[in-house]
C-alpha atoms as a PDB file:
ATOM      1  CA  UNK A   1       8.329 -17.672  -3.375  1.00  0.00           C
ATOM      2  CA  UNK A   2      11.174 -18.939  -1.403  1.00  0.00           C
ATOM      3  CA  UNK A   3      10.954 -23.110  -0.687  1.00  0.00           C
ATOM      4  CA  UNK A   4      10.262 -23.688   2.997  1.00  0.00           C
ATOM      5  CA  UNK A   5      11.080 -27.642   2.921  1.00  0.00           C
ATOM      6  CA  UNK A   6      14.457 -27.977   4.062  1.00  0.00           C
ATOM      7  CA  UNK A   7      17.095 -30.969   2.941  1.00  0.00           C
ATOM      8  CA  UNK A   8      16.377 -33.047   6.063  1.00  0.00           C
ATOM      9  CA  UNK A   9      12.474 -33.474   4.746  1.00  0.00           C
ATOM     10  CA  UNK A  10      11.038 -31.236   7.732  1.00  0.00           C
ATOM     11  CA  UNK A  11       8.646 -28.785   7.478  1.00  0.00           C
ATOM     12  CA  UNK A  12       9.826 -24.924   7.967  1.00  0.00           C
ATOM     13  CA  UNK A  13       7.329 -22.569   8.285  1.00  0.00           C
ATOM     14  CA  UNK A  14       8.276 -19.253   6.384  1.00  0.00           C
ATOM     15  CA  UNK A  15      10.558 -16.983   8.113  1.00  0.00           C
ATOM     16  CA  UNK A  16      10.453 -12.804   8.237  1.00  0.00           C
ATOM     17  CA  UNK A  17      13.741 -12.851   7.102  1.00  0.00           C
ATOM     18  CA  UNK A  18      12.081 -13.459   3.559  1.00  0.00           C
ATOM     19  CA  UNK A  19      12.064  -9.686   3.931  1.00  0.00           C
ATOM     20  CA  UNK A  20      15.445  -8.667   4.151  1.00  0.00           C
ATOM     21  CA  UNK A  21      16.864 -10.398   1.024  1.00  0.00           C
ATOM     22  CA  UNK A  22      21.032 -10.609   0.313  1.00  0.00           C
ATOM     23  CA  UNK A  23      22.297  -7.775  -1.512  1.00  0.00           C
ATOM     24  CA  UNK A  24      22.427  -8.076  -5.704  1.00  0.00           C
ATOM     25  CA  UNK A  25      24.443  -5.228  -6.172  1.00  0.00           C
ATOM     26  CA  UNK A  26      26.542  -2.402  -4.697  1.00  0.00           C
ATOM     27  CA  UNK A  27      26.835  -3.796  -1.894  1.00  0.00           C
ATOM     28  CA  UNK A  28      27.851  -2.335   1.072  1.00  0.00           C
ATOM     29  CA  UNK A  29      27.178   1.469  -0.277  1.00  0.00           C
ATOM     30  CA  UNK A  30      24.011   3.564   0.138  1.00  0.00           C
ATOM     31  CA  UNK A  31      22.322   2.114  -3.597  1.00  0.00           C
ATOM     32  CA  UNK A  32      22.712  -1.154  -2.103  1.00  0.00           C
ATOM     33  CA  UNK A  33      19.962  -3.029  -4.559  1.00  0.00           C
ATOM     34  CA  UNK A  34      18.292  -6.491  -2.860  1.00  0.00           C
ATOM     35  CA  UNK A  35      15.413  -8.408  -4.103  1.00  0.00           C
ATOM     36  CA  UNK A  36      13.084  -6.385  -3.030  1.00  0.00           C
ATOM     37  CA  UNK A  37      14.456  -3.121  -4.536  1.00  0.00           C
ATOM     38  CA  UNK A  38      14.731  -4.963  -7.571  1.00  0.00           C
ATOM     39  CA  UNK A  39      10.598  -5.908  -7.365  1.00  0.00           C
ATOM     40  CA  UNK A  40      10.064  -2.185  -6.555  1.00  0.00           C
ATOM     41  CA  UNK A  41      11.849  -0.948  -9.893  1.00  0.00           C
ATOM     42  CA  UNK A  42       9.927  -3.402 -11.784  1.00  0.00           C
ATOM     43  CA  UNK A  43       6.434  -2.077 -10.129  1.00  0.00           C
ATOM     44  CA  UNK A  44       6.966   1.730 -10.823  1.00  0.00           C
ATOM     45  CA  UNK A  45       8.438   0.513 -14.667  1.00  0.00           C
ATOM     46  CA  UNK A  46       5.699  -1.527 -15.032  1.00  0.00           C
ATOM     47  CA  UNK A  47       3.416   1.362 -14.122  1.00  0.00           C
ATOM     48  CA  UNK A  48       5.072   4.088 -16.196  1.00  0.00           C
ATOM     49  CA  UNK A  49       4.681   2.108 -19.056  1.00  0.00           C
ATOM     50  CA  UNK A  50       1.181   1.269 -18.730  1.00  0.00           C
ATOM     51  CA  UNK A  51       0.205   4.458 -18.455  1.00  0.00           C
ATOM     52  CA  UNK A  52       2.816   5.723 -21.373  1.00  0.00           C
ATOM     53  CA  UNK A  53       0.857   3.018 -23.761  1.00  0.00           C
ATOM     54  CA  UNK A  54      -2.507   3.826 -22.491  1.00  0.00           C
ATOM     55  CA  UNK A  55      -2.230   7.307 -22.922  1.00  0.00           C
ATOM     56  CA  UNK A  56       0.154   8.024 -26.004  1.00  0.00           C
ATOM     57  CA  UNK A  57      -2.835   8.295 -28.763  1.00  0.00           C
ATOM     58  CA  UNK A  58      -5.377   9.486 -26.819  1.00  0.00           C
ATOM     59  CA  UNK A  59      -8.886   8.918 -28.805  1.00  0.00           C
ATOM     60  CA  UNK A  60     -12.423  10.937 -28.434  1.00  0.00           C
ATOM     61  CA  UNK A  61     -14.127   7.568 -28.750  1.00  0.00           C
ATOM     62  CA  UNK A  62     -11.696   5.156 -26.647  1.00  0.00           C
ATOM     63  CA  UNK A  63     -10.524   1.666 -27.192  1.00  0.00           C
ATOM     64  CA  UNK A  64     -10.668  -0.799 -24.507  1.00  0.00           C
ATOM     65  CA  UNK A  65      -7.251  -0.500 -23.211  1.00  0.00           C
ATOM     66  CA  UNK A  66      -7.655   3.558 -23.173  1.00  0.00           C
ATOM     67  CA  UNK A  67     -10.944   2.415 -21.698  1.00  0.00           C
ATOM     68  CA  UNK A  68      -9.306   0.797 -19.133  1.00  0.00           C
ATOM     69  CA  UNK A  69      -6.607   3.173 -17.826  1.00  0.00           C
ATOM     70  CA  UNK A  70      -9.628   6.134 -18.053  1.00  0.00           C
ATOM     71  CA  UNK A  71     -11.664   3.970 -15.577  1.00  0.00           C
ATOM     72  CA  UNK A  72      -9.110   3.477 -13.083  1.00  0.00           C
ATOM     73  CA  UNK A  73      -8.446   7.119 -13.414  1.00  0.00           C
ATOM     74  CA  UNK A  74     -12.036   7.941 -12.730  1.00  0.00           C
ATOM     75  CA  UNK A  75     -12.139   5.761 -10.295  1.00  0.00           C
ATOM     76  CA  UNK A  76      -9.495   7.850  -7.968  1.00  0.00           C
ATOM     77  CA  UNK A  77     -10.716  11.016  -9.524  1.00  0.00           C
ATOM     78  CA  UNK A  78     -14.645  11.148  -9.087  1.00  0.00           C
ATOM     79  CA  UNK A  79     -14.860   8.028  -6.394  1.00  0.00           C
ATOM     80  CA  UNK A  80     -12.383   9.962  -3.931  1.00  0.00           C
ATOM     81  CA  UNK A  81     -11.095  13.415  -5.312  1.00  0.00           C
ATOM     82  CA  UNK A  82     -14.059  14.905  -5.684  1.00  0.00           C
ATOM     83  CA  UNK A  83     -16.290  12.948  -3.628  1.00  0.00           C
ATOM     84  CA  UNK A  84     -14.622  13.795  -0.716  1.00  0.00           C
ATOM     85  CA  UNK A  85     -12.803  17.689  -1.209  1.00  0.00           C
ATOM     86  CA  UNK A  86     -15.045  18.870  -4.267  1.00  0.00           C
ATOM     87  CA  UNK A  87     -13.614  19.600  -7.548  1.00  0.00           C
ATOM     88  CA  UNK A  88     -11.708  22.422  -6.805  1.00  0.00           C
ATOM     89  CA  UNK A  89      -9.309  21.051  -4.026  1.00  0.00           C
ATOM     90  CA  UNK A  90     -10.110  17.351  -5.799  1.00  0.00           C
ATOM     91  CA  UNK A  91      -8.254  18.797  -8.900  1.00  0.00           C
ATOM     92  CA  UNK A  92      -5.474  20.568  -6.615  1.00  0.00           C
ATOM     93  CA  UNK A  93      -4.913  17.431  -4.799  1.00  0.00           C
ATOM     94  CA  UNK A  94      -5.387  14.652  -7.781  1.00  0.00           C
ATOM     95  CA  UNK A  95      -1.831  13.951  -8.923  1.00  0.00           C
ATOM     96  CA  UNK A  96      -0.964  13.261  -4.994  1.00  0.00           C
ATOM     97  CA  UNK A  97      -4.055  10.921  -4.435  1.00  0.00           C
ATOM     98  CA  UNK A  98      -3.552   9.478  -8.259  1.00  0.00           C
ATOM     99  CA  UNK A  99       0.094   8.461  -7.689  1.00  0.00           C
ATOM    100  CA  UNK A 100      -0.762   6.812  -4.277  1.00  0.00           C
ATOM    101  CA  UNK A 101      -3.344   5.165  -5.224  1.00  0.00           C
ATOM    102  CA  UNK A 102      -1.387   3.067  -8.387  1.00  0.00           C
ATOM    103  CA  UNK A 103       2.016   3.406  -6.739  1.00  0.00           C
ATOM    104  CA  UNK A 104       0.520   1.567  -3.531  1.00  0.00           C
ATOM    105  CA  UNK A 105      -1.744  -1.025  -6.260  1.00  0.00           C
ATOM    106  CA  UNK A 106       1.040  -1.536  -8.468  1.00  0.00           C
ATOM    107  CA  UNK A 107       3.765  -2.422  -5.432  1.00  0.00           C
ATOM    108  CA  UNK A 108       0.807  -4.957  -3.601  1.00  0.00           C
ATOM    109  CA  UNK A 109       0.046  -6.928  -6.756  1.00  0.00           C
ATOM    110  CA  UNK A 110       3.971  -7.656  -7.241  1.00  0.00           C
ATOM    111  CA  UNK A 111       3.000 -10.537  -3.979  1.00  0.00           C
ATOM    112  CA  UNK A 112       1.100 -13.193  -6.592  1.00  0.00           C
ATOM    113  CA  UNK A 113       2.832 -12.449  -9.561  1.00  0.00           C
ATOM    114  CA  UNK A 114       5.152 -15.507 -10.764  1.00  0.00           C
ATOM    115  CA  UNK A 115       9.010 -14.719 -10.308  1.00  0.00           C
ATOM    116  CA  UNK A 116       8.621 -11.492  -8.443  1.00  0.00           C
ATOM    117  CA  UNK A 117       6.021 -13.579  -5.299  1.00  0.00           C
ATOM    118  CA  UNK A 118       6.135 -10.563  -2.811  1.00  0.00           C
ATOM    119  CA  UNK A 119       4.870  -6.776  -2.417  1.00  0.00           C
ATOM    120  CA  UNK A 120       7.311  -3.827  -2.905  1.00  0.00           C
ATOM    121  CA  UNK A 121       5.206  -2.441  -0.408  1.00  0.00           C
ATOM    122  CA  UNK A 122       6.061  -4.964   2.432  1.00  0.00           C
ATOM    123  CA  UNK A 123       8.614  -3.381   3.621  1.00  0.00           C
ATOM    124  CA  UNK A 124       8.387  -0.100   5.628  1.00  0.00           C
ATOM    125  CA  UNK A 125      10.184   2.295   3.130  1.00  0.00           C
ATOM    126  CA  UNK A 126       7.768   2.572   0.723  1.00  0.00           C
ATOM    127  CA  UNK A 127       4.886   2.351   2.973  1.00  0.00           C
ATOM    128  CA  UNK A 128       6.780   5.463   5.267  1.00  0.00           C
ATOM    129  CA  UNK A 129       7.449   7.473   2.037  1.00  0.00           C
ATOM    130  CA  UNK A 130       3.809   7.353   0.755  1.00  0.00           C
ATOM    131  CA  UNK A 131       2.615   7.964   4.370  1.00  0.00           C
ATOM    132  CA  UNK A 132       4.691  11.240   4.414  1.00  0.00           C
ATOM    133  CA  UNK A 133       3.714  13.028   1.420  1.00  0.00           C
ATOM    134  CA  UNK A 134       0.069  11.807   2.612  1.00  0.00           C
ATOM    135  CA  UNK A 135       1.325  14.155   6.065  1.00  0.00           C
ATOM    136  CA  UNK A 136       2.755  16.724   4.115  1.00  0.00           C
ATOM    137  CA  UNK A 137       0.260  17.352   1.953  1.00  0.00           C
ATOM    138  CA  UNK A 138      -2.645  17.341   5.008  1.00  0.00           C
ATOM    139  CA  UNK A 139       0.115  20.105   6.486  1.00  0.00           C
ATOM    140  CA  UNK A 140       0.054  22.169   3.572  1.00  0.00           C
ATOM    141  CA  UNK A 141      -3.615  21.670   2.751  1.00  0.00           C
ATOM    142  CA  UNK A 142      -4.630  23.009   6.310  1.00  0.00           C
ATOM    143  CA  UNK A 143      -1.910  25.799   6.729  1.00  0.00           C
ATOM    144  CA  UNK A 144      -2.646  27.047   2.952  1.00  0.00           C
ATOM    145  CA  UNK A 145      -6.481  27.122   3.781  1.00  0.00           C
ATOM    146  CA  UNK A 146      -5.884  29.177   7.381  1.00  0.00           C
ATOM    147  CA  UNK A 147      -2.384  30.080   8.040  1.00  0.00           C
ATOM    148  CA  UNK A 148      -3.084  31.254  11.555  1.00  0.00           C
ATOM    149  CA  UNK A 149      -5.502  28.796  13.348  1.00  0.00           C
ATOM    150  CA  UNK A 150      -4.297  25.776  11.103  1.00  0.00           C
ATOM    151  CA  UNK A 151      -2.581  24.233  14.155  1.00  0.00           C
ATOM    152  CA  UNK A 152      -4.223  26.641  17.017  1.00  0.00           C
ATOM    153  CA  UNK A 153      -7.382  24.911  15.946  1.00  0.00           C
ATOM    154  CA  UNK A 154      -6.082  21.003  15.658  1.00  0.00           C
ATOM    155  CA  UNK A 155      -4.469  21.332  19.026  1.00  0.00           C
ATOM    156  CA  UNK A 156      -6.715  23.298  20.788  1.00  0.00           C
ATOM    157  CA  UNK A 157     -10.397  22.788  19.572  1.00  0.00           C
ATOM    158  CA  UNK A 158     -12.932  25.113  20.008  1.00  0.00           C
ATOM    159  CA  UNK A 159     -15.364  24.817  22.708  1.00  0.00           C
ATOM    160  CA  UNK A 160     -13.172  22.977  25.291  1.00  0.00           C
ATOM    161  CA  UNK A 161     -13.221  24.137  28.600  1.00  0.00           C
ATOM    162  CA  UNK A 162      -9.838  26.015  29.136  1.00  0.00           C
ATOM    163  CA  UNK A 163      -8.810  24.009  32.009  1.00  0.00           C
ATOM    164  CA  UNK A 164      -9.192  20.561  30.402  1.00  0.00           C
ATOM    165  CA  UNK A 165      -6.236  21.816  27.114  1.00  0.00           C
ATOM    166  CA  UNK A 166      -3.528  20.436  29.296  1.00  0.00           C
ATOM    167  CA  UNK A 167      -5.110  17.123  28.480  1.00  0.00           C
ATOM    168  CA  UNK A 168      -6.708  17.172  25.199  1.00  0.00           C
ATOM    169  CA  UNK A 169      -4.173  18.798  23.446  1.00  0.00           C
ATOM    170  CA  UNK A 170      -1.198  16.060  24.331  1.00  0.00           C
ATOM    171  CA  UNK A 171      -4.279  13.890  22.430  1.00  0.00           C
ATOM    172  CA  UNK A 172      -4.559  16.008  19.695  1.00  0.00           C
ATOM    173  CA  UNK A 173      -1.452  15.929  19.105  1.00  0.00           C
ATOM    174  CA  UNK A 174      -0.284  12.180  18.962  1.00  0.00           C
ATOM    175  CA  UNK A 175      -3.862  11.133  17.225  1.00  0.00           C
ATOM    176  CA  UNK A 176      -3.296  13.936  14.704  1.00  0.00           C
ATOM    177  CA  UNK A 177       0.026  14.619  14.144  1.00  0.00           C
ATOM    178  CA  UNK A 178       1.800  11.212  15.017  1.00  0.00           C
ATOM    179  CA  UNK A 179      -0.729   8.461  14.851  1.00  0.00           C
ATOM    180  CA  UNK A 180      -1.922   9.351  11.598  1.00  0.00           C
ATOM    181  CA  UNK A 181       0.883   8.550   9.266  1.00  0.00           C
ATOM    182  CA  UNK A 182       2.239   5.760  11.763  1.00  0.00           C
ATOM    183  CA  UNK A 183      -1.064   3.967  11.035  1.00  0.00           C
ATOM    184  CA  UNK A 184      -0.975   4.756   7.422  1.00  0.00           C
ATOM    185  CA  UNK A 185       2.214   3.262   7.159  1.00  0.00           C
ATOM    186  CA  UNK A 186       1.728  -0.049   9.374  1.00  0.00           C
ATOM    187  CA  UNK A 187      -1.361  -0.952   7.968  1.00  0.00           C
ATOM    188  CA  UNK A 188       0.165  -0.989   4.360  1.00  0.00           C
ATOM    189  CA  UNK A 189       2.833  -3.065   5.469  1.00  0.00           C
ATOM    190  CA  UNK A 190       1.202  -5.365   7.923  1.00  0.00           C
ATOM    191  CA  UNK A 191      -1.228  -6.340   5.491  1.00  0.00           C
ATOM    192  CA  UNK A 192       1.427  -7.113   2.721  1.00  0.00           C
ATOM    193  CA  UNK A 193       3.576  -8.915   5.063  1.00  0.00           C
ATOM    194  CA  UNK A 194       0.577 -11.283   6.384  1.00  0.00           C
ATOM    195  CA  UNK A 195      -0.150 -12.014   2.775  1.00  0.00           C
ATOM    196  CA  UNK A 196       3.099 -12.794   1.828  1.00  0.00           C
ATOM    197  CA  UNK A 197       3.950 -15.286   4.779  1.00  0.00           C
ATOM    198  CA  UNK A 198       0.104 -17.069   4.311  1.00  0.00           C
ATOM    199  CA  UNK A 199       0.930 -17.347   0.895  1.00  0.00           C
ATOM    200  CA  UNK A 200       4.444 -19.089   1.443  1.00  0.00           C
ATOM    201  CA  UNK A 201       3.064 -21.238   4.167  1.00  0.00           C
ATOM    202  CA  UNK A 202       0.652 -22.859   1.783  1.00  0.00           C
ATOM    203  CA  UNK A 203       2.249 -23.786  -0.999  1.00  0.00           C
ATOM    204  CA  UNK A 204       5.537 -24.469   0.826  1.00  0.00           C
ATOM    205  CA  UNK A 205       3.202 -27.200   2.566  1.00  0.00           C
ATOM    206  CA  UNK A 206       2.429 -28.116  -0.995  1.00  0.00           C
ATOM    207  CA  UNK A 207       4.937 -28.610  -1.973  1.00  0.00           C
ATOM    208  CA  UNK A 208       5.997 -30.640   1.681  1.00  0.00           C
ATOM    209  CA  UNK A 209       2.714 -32.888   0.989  1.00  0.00           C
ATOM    210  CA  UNK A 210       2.968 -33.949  -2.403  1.00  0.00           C
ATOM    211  CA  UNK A 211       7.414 -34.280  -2.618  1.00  0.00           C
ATOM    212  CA  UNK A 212       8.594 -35.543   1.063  1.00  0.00           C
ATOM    213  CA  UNK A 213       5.830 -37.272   2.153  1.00  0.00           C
ATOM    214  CA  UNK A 214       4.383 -40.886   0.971  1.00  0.00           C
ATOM    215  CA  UNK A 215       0.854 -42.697   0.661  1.00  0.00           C
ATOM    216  CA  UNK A 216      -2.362 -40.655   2.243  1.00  0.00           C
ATOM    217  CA  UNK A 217      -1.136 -38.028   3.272  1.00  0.00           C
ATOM    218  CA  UNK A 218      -0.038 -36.297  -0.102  1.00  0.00           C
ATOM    219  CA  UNK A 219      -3.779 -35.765  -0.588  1.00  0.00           C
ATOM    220  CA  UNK A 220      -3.646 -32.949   1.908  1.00  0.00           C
ATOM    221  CA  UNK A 221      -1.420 -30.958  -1.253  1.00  0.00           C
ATOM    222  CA  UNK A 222      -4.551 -30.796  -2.785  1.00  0.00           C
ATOM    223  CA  UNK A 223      -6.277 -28.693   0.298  1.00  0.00           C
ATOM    224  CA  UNK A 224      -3.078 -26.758   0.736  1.00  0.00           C
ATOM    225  CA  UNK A 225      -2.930 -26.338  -3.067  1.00  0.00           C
ATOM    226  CA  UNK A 226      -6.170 -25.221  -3.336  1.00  0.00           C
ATOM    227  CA  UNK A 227      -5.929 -23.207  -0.293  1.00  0.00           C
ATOM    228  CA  UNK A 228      -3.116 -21.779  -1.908  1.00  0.00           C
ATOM    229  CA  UNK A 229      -5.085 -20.541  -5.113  1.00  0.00           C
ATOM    230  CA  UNK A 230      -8.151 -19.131  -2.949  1.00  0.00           C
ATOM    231  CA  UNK A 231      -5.586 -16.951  -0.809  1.00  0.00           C
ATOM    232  CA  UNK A 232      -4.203 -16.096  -3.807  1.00  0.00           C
ATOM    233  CA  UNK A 233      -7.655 -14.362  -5.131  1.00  0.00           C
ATOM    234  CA  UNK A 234      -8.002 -12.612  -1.723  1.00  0.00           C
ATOM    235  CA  UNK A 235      -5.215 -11.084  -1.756  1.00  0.00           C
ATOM    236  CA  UNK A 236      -5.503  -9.678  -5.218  1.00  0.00           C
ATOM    237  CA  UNK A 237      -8.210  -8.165  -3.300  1.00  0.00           C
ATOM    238  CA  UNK A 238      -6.672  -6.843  -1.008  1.00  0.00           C
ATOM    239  CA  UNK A 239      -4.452  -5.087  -2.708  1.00  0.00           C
ATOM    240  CA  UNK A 240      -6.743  -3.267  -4.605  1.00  0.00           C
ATOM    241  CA  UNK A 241      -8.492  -2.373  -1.533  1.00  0.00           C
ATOM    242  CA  UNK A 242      -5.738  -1.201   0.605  1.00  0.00           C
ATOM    243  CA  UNK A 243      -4.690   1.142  -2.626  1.00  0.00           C
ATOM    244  CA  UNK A 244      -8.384   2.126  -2.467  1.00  0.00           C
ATOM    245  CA  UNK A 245      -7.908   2.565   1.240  1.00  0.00           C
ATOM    246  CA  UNK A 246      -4.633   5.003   1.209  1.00  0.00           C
ATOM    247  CA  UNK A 247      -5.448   6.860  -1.646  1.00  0.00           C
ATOM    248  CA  UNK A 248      -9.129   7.318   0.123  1.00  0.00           C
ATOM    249  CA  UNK A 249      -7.034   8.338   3.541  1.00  0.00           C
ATOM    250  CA  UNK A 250      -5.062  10.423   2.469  1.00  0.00           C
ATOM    251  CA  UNK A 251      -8.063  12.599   0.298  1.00  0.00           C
ATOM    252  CA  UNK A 252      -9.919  12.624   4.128  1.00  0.00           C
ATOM    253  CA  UNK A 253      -6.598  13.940   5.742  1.00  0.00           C
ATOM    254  CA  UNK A 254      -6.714  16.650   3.327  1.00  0.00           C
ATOM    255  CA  UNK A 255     -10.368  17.563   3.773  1.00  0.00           C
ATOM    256  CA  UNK A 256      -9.990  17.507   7.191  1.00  0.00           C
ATOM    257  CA  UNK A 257      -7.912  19.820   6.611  1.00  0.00           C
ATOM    258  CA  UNK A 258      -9.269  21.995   4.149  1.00  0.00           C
ATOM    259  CA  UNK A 259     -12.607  21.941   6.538  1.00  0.00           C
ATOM    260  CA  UNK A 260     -14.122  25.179   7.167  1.00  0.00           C
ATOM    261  CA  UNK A 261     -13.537  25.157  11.027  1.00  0.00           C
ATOM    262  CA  UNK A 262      -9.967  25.588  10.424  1.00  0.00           C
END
């Protein structure tokens, strides 16, 4: 988390350039690596290798950390696969829903761990990337199920009068085919960046109360502190939940459609 208490003992509030870090390395060419980039790596090696441990020696009766990585499994399996497109098109569908969900859980959590202190996912890139293969697979889902009135059907639904088309399907086609993964994308990154810059904001002012100021008024560190630590807890919540929240998307994008009045 990058110090906002500047030499001069004022109080700077944190800045959105926090996400657009100086280049570490190659600079200048297109693998140009900054912090961020650097946080992402760590998320999806993290992730591989939890997943590579959990799952190496398999068990019929589990142990706890099997236990574990079957549960969240189950959770995106049963909870949203199959809950929501059946098991036949929830197994079809699974690895895409699977990876979201841990890829998008695994880059929000990097925001309160120690040393890393902000999401992989707050900027667009890997919000835009997930949100795409969301699109693409909702694409391929509907034109697979009916090749012919796939898009006849989205843009011009049934039972509208004729003459009112020339305005419903100009709506049809922003709220289906371009508002869908722009809001998919923006409200994975909005909510990552508002996390990060509340969490900055109160412990920089912690660390403004209790180091450049004297007397009284070091006693409101302990609110911002504590502030601090309850935001902190929130928004390990909310990172599970806007994981829970994409990967759940993206499974009704498909049903939609896979629906049978396509």
């Amino acid at each position: 988390m990058v110090p906002m208490v500047a030499n001069d003992g004022e109080f700077h509030g944190p800045a959105i350039g926090e996400f657009f870090p100086e280049p570490l390395w190659f600079v200048g060419t297109p693998f140009e690596i900054n912090r961020i980039m650097l946080v992402r790596f760590i998320a999806v090696a993290a992730l591989l290798l939890l997943f590579w441990l959990g799952t190496r020696r398999m068990k019929v009766v589990p142990g706890r950390f099997q236990s574990l990585i079957e549960m969240g499994l189950d959770l995106v399996r049963v909870n949203i696969a199959y809950d929501l497109l059946g098991k036949k098109d929830g197994t079809r569908f699974l690895p895409v829903i699977t990876t979201a969900f841990f890829m998008v859980l695994f880059m929000n959590i990097t925001g309160i761990i120690p040393g890393l202190n902000i999401a992989g996912s707050s900027v667009i890139g890997v919000p835009l990337v997930l949100a795409v293969v969301a699109y693409v697979c909702f694409i391929y889902a509907g034109v697979k199920k009916s090749p012919k009135n796939f898009f006849r059907n989205a843009l011009f639904p049934p039972g509208v009068p004729s003459g009112l088309y020339m305005i419903v399907t100009p709506i049809e086609f922003f709220a289906t085919f371009v508002i869908r993964p722009v809001t998919l994308t923006l409200r994975l990154m909005m909510n990552m960046i508002v996390g990060h810059l509340m969490l900055v904001l109160f412990f920089s002012a912690t660390q403004f109360f209790l180091f450049q100021l004297d007397g009284p008024l070091k006693l409101f560190g302990a609110g911002t502190l504590a502030f601090g630590f309850v935001f902190t807890l929130f928004e390990i919540l909310v990172a599970v939940l806007q994981a829970y929240v994409f990967a759940l998307l993206t499974a009704v994008y498909i049903q939609l459609a896979v629906a049978e009045e396509h």
